[in-house]
C-alpha atoms as a PDB file:
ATOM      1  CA  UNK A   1      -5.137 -55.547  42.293  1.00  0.00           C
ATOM      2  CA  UNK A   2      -3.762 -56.147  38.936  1.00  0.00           C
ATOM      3  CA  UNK A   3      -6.223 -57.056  35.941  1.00  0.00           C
ATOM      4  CA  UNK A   4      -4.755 -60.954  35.639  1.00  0.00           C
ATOM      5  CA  UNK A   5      -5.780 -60.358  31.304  1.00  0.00           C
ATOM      6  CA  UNK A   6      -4.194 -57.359  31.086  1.00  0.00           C
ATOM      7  CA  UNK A   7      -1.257 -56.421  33.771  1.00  0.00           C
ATOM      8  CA  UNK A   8      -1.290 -52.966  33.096  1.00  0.00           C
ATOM      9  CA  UNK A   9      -4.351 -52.452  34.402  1.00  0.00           C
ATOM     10  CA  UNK A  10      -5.608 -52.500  37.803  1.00  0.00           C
ATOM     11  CA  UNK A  11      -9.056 -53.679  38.829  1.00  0.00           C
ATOM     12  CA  UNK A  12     -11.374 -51.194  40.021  1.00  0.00           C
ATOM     13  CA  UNK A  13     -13.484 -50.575  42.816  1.00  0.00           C
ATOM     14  CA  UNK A  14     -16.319 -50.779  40.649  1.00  0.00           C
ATOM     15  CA  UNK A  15     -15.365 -54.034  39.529  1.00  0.00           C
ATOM     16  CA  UNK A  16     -15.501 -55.466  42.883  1.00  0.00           C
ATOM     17  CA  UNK A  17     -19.267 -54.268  43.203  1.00  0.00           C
ATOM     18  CA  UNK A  18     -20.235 -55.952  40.144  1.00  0.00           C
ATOM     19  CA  UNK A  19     -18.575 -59.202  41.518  1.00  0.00           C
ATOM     20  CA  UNK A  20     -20.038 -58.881  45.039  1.00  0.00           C
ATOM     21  CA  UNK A  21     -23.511 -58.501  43.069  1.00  0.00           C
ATOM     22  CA  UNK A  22     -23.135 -61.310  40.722  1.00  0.00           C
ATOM     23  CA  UNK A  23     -22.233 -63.782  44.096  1.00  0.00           C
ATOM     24  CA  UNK A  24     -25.725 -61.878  45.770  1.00  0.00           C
ATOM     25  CA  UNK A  25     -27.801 -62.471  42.511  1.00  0.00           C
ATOM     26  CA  UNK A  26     -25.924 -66.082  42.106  1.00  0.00           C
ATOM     27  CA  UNK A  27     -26.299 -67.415  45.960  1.00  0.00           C
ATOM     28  CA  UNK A  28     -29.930 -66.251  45.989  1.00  0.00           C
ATOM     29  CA  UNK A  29     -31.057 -67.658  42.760  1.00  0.00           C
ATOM     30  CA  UNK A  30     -29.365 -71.168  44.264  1.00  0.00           C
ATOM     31  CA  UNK A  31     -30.706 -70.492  48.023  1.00  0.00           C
ATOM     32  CA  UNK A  32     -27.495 -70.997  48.811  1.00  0.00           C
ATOM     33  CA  UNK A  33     -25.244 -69.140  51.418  1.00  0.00           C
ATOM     34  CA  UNK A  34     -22.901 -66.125  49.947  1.00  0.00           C
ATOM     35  CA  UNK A  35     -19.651 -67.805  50.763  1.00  0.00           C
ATOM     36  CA  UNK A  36     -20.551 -71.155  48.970  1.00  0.00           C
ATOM     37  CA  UNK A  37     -20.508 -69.466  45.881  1.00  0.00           C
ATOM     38  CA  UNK A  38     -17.299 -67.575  46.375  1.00  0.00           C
ATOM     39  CA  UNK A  39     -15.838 -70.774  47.459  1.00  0.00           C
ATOM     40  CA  UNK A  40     -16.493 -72.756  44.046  1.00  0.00           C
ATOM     41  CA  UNK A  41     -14.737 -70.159  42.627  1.00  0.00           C
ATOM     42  CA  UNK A  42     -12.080 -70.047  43.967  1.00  0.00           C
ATOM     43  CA  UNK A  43      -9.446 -66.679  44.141  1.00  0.00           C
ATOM     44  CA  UNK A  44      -8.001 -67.875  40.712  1.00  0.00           C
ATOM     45  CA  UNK A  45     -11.379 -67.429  39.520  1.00  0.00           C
ATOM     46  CA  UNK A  46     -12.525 -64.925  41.706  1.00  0.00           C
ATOM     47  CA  UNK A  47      -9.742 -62.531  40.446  1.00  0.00           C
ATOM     48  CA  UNK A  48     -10.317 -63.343  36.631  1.00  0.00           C
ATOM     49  CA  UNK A  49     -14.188 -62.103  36.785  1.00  0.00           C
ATOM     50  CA  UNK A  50     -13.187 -59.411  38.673  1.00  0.00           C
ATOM     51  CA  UNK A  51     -10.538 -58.598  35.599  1.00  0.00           C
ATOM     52  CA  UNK A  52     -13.826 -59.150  33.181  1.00  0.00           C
ATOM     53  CA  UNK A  53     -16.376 -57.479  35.294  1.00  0.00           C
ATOM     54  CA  UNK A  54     -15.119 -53.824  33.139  1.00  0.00           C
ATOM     55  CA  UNK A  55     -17.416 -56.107  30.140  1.00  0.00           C
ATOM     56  CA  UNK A  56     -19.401 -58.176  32.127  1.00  0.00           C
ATOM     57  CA  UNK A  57     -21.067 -55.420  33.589  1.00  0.00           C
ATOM     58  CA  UNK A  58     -22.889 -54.483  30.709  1.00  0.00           C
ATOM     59  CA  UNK A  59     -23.988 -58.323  30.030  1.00  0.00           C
ATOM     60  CA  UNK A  60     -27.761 -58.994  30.955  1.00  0.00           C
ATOM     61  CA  UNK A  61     -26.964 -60.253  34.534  1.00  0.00           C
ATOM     62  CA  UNK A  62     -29.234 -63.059  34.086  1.00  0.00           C
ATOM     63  CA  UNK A  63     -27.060 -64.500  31.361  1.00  0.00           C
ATOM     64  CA  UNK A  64     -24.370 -64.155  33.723  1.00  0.00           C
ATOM     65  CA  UNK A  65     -25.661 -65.863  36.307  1.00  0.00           C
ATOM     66  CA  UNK A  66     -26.504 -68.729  34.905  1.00  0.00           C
ATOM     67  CA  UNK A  67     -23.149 -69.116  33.183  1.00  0.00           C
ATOM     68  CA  UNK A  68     -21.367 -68.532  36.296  1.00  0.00           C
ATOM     69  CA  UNK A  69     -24.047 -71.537  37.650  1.00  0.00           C
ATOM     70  CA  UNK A  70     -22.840 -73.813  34.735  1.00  0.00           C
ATOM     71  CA  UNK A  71     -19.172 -72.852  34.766  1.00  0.00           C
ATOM     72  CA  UNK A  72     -19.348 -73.662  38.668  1.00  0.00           C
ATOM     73  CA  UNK A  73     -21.686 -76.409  38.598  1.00  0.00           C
ATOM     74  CA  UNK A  74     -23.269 -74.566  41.655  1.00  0.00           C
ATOM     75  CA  UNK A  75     -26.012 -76.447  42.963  1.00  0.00           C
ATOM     76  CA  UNK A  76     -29.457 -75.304  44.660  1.00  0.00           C
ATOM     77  CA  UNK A  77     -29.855 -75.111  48.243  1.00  0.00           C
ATOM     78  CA  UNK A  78     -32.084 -74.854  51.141  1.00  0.00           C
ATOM     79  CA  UNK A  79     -30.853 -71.403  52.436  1.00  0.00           C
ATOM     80  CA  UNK A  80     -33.628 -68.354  51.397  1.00  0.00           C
ATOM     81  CA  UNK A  81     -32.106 -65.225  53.091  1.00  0.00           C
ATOM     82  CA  UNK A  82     -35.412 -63.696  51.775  1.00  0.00           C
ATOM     83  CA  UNK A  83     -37.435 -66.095  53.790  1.00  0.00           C
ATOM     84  CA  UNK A  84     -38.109 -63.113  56.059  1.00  0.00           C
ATOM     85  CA  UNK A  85     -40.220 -62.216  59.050  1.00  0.00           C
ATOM     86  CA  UNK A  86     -42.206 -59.668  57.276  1.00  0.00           C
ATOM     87  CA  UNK A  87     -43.014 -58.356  61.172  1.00  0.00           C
ATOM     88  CA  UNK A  88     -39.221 -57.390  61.332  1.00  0.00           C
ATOM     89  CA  UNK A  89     -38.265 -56.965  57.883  1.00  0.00           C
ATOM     90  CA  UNK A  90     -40.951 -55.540  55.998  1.00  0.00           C
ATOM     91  CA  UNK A  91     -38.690 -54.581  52.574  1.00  0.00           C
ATOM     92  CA  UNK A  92     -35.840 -56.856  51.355  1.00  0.00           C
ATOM     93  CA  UNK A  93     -32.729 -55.261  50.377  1.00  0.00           C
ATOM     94  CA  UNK A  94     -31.412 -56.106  46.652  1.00  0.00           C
ATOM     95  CA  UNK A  95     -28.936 -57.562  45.589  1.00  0.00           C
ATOM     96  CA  UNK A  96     -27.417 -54.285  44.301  1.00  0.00           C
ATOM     97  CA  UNK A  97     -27.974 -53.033  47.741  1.00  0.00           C
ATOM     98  CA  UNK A  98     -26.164 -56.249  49.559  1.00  0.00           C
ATOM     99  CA  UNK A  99     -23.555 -56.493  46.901  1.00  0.00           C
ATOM    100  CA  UNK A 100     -22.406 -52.435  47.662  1.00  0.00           C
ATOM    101  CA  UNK A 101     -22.749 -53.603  51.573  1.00  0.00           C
ATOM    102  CA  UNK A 102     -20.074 -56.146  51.115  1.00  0.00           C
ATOM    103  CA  UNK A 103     -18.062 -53.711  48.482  1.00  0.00           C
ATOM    104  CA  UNK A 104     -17.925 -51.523  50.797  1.00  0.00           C
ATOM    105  CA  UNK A 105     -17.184 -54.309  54.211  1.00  0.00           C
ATOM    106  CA  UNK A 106     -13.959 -55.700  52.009  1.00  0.00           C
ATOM    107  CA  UNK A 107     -12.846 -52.385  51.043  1.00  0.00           C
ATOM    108  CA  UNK A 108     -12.835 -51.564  54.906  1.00  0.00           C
ATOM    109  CA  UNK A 109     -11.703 -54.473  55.945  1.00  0.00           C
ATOM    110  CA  UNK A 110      -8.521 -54.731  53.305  1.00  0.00           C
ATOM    111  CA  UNK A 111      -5.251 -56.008  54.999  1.00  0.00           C
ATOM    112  CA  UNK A 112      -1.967 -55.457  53.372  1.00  0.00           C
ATOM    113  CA  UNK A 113      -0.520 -57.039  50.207  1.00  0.00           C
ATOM    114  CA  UNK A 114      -4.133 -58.562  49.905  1.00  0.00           C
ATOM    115  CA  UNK A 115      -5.871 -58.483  46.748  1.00  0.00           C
ATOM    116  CA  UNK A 116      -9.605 -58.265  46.171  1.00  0.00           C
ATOM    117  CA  UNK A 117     -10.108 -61.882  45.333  1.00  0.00           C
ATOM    118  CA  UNK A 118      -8.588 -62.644  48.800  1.00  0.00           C
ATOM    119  CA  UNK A 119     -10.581 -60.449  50.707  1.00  0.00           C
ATOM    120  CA  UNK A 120     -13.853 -61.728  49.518  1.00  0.00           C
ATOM    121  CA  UNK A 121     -12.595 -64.990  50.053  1.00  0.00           C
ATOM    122  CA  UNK A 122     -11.726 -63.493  53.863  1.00  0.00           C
ATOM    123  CA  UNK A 123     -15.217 -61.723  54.199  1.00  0.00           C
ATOM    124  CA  UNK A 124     -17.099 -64.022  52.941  1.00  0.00           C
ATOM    125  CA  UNK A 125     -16.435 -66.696  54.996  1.00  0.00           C
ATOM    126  CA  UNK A 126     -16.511 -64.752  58.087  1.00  0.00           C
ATOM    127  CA  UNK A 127     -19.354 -65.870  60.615  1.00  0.00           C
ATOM    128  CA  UNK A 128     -20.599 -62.228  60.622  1.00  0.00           C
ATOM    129  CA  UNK A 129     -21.852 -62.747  57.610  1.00  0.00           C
ATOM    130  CA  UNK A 130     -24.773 -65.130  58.296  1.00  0.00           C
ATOM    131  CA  UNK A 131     -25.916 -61.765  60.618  1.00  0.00           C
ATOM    132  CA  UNK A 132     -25.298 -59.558  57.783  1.00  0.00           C
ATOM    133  CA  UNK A 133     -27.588 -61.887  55.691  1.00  0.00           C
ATOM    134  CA  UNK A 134     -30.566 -61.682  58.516  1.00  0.00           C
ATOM    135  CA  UNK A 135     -32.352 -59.592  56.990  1.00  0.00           C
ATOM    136  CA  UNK A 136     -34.659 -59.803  60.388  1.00  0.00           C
ATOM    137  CA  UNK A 137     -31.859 -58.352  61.641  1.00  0.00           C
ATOM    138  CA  UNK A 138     -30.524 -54.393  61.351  1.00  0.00           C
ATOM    139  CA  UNK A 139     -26.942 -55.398  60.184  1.00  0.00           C
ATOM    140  CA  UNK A 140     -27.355 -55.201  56.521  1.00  0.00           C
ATOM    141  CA  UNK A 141     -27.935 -51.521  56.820  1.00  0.00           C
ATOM    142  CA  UNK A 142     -26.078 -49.891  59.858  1.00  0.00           C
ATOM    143  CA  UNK A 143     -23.214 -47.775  58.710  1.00  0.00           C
ATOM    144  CA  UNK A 144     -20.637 -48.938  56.904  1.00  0.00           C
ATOM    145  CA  UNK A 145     -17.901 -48.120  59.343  1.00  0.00           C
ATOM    146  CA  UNK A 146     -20.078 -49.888  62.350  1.00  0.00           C
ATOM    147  CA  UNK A 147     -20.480 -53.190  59.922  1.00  0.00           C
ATOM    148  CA  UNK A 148     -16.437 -52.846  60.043  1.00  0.00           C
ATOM    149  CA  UNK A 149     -16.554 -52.369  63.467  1.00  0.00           C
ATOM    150  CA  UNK A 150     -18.623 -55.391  64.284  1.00  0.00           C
ATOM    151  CA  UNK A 151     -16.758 -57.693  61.931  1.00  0.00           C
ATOM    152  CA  UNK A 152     -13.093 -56.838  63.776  1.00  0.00           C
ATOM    153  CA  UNK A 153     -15.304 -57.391  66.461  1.00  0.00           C
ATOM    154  CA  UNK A 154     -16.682 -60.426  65.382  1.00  0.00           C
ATOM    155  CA  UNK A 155     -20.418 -59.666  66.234  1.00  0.00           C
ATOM    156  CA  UNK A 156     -22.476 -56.708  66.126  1.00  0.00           C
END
């Protein structure tokens, strides 16, 4: 994917992280679900964070959060993925961990002529999400290629 600032440069791998972290840290903060937050911003905006994320990354993430909550007018919610069953689920995964999980899910999952702001769009409004994000579930941490697997599938 091109950097939309700067056309000569491509957006990295690494810059799709930092964006799949932000919407983590973002959605959670809100209790909201992943995909509402990717959906306020849209790909237009979606693909110019991930052509800042080479700077934003080194932001304090908290400051970015709350601008990308401002800029978005995001709104709180009612959905706590870490409302867990600490039975099942006796360690929550961060949002570092979740946002590589999806990194890596989109980078899998990438179809032809798409570009990353499309394919989180794609992922993360794909119902196999909301078993990704049940964190009484095992999803969030199987394999990478089985969490492809399951998503072509469409269930694990």
């Amino acid at each position: 994917m091109k950097n939309v600032y700067f056309p000569d440069e491509e957006v990295t791998v690494n810059d799709l992280y930092f964006v799949c972290y932000m919407i983590e840290r973002v959605a959670r903060q809100l209790k909201q679900p992943n995909k509402y937050v990717a959906n306020r911003m849209g790909h237009d905006e979606l693909a110019k964070k991930l052509s800042l994320a080479s700077v934003l990354h080194s932001e304090n993430p908290l400051a970015v959060a709350a601008e990308w909550i401002e800029e978005f007018d995001l709104q709180k919610g009612l959905y706590d993925v870490t409302a867990v069953n600490t039975e099942l689920c006796n360690r929550i995964p961060t949002e570092t961990q979740m946002g590589k999980v999806y990194k890596r899910l989109i980078l899998s999952t990438l179809q032809d002529g798409e570009d990353f702001a499309d394919a989180i769009l794609r992922v993360y409004n794909n119902p196999i999400c909301e078993t990704i994000d049940n964190y009484n579930s095992s999803a969030y941490y199987e394999p990478s290629p089985y969490i492809a697997q399951s998503y072509y599938a469409g269930e694990f």
